[in-house]
Protein backbone atom coordinates (compact mmCIF):
# COMPACT_ATOMS: atom_id res chain seq x y z
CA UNK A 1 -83.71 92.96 -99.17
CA UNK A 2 -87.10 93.29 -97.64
CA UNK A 3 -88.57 91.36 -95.10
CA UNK A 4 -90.81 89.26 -97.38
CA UNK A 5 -87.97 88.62 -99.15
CA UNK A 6 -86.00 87.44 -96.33
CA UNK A 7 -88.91 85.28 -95.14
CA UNK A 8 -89.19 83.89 -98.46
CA UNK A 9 -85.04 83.44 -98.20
CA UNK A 10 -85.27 81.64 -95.08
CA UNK A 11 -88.28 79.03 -95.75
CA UNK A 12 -86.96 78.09 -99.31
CA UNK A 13 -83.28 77.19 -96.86
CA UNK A 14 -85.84 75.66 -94.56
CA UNK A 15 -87.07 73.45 -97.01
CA UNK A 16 -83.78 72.69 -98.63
CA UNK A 17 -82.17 71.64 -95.81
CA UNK A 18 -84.36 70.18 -93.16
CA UNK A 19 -85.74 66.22 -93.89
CA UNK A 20 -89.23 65.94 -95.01
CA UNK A 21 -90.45 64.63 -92.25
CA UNK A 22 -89.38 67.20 -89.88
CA UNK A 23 -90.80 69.26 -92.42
CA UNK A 24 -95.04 67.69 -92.11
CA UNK A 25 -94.41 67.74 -87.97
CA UNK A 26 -93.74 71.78 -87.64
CA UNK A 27 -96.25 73.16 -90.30
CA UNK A 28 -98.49 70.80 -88.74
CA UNK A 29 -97.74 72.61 -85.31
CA UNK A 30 -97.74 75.98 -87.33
CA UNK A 31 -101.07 74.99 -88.93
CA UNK A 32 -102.74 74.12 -85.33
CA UNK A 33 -101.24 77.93 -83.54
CA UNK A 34 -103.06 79.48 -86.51
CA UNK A 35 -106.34 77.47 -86.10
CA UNK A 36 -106.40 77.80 -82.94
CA UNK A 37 -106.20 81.86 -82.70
CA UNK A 38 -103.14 81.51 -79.70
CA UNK A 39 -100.69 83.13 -82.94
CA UNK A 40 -103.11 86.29 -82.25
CA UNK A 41 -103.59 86.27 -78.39
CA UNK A 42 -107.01 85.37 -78.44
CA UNK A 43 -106.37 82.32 -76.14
């Protein structure tokens, strides 16, 4: 199994398993890293 496939593996368990509302609060903390460049050391 590749690694995309894994990663794909592991978010659709994410999503199965873990209440929506947990669910909004970390991809809206994953959505902020990304925006604000500190995912790609440029903080």
């Amino acid at each position: 199994m590749s690694v995309k496939e894994q990663l794909e593996q592991a978010k659709a368990n994410f999503i199965a398993k873990v209440p929506a509302e947990a669910q909004v609060e970390i991809f809206r903390h994953i959505k902020e890293q990304l925006q604000s460049g500190i995912v790609f050391g440029l903080n």
